[in-house]
C-alpha atoms as a PDB file:
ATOM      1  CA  UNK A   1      10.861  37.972  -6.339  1.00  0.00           C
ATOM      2  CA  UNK A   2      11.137  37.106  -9.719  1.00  0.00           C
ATOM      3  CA  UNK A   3       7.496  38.538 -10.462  1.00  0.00           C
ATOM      4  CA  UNK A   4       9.369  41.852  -9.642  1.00  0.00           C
ATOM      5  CA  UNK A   5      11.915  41.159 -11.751  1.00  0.00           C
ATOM      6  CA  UNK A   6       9.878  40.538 -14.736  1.00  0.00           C
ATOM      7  CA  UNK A   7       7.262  43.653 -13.701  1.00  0.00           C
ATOM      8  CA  UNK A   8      10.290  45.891 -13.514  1.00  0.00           C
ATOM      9  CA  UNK A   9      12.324  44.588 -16.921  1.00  0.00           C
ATOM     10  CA  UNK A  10       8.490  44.550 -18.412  1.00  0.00           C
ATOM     11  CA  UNK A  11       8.499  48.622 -17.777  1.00  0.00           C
ATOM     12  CA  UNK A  12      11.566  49.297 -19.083  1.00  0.00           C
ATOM     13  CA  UNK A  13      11.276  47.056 -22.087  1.00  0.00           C
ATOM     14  CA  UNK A  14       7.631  48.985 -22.707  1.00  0.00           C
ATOM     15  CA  UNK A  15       9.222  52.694 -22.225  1.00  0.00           C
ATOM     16  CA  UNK A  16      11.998  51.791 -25.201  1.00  0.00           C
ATOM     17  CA  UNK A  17       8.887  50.558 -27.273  1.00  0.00           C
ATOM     18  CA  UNK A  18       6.840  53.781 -26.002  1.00  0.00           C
ATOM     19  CA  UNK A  19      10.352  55.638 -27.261  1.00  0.00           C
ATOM     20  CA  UNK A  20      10.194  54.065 -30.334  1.00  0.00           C
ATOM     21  CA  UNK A  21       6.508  54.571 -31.347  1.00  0.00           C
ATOM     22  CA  UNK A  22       7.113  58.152 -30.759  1.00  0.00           C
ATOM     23  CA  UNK A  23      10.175  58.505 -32.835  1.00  0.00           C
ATOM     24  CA  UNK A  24       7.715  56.883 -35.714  1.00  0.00           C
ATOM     25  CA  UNK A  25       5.033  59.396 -34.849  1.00  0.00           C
ATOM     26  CA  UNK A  26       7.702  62.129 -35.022  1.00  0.00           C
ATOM     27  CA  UNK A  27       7.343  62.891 -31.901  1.00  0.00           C
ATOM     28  CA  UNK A  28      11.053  63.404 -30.999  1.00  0.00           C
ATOM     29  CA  UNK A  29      11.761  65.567 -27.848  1.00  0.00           C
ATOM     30  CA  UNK A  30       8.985  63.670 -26.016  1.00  0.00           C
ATOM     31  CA  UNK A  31      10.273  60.755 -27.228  1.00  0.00           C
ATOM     32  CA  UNK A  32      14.008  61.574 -25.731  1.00  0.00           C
ATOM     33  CA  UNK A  33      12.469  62.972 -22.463  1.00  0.00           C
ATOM     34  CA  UNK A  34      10.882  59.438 -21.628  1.00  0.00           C
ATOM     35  CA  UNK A  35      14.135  57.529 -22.183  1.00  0.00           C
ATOM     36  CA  UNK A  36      16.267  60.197 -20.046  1.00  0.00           C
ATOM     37  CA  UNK A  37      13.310  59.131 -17.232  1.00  0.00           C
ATOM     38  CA  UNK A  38      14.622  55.472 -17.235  1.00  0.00           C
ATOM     39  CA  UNK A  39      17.749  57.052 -15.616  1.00  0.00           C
ATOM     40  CA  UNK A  40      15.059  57.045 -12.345  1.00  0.00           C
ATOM     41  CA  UNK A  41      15.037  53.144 -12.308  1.00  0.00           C
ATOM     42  CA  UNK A  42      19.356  52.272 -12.889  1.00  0.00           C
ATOM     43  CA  UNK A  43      20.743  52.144  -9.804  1.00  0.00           C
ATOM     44  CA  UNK A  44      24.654  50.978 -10.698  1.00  0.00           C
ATOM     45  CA  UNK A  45      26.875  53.827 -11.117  1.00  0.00           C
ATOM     46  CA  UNK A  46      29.255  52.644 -13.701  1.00  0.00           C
ATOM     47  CA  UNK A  47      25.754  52.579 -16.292  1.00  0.00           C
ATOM     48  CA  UNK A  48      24.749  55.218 -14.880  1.00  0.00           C
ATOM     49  CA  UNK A  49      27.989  57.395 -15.815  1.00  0.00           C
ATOM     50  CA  UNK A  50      27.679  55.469 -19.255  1.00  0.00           C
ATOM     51  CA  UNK A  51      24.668  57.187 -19.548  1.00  0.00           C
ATOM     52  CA  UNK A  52      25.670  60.804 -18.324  1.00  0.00           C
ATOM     53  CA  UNK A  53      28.443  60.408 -21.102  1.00  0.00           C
ATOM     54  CA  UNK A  54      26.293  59.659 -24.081  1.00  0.00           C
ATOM     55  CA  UNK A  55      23.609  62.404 -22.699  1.00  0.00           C
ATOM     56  CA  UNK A  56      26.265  65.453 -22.402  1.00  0.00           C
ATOM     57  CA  UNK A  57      28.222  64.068 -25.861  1.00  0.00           C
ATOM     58  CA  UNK A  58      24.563  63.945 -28.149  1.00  0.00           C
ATOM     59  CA  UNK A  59      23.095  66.997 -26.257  1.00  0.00           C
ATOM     60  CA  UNK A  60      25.979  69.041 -26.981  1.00  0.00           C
ATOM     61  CA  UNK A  61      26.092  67.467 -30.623  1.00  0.00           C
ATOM     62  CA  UNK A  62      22.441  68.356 -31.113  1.00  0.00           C
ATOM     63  CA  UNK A  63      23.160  72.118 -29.624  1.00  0.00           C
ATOM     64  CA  UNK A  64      25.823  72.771 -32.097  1.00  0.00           C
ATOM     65  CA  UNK A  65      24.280  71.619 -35.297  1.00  0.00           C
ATOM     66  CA  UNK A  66      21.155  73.263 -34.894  1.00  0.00           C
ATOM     67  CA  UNK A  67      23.429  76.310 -33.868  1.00  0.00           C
ATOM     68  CA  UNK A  68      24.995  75.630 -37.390  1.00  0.00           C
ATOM     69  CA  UNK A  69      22.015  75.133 -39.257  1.00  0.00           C
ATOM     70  CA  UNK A  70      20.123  78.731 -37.804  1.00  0.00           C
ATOM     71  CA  UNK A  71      23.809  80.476 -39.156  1.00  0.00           C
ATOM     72  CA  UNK A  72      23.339  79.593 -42.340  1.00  0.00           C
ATOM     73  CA  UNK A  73      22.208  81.876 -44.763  1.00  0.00           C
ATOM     74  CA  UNK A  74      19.684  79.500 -46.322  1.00  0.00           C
ATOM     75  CA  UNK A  75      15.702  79.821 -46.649  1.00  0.00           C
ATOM     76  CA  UNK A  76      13.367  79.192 -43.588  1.00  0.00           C
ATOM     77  CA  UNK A  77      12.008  76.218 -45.295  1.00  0.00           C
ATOM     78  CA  UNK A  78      15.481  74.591 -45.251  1.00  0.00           C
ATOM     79  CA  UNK A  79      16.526  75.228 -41.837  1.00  0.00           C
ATOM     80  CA  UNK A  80      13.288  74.130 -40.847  1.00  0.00           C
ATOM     81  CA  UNK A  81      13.848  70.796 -42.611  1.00  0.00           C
ATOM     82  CA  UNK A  82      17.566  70.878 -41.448  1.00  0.00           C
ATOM     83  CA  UNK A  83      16.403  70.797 -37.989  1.00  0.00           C
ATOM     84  CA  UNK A  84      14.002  68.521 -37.948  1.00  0.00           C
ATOM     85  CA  UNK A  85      16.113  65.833 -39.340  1.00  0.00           C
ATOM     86  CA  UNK A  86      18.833  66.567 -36.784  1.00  0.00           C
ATOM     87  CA  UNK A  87      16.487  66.240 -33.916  1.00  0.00           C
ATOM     88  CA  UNK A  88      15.126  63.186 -35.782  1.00  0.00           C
ATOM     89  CA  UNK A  89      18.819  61.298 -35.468  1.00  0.00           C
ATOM     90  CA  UNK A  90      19.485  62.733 -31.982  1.00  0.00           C
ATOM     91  CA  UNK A  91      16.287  60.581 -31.138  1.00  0.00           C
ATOM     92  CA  UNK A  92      17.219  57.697 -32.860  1.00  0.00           C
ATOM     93  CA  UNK A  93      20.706  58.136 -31.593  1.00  0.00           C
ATOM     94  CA  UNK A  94      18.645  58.018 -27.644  1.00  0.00           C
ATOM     95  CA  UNK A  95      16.990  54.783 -28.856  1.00  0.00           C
ATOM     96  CA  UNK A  96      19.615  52.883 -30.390  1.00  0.00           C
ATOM     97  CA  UNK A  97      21.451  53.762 -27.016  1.00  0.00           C
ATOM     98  CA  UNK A  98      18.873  52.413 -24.563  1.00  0.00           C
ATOM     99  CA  UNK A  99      18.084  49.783 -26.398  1.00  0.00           C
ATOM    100  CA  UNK A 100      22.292  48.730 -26.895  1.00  0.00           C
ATOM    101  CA  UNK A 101      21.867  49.306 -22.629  1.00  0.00           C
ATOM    102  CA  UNK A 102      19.360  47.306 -22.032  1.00  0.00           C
ATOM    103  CA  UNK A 103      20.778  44.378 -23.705  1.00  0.00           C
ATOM    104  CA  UNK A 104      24.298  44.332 -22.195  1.00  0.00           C
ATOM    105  CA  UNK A 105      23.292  44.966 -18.930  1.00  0.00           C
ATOM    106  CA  UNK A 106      20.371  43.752 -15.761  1.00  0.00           C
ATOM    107  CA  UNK A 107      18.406  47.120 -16.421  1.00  0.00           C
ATOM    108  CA  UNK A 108      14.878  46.656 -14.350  1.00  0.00           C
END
């Protein structure tokens, strides 16, 4: 059973590194979407609310400041860049979370 164990912890370890090699590639949504996929493989309900929290809380977060940045008056160029670096810490913000999760509790 332990082979299991270490298989499963193995996957989840490799998605947050996956997660992480995106970010660095700037490849931030996909990058979010494959941590949001570990939710498949938690099975205890008091993470998995933990989770659900931190999703709707940096989801709406994300929503409203690229709502903000598109209502400014400002040139293309900066809203562009204004974006891009929100999305870029929403995806940290996703890593930095998993990663926290996976240390403080049995996640395989």
């Amino acid at each position: 059973m332990g082979g299991i164990h270490r298989m499963s912890k193995e996957f989840v370890d490799n998605e947050i590194d996956e997660a992480h090699h995106l970010i660095k590639q700037g490849a931030y949504e996909q990058a979010v979407n494959n941590l949001k996929d570990l939710k498949m493989r938690i099975h205890e309900q008091t993470v998995l609310d933990e989770i659900k929290t931190f999703e709707e809380e940096h989801d709406t977060k994300l929503q409203q400041r690229l709502k903000n940045i598109e209502g400014n008056n400002e040139d293309p160029l900066r809203k562009q860049n204004d974006g891009a670096e929100q999305v870029s810490k929403y995806a940290r913000a996703y890593l930095s979370f998993y990663d926290k999760l996976r240390k403080e509790h049995e996640i395989y």
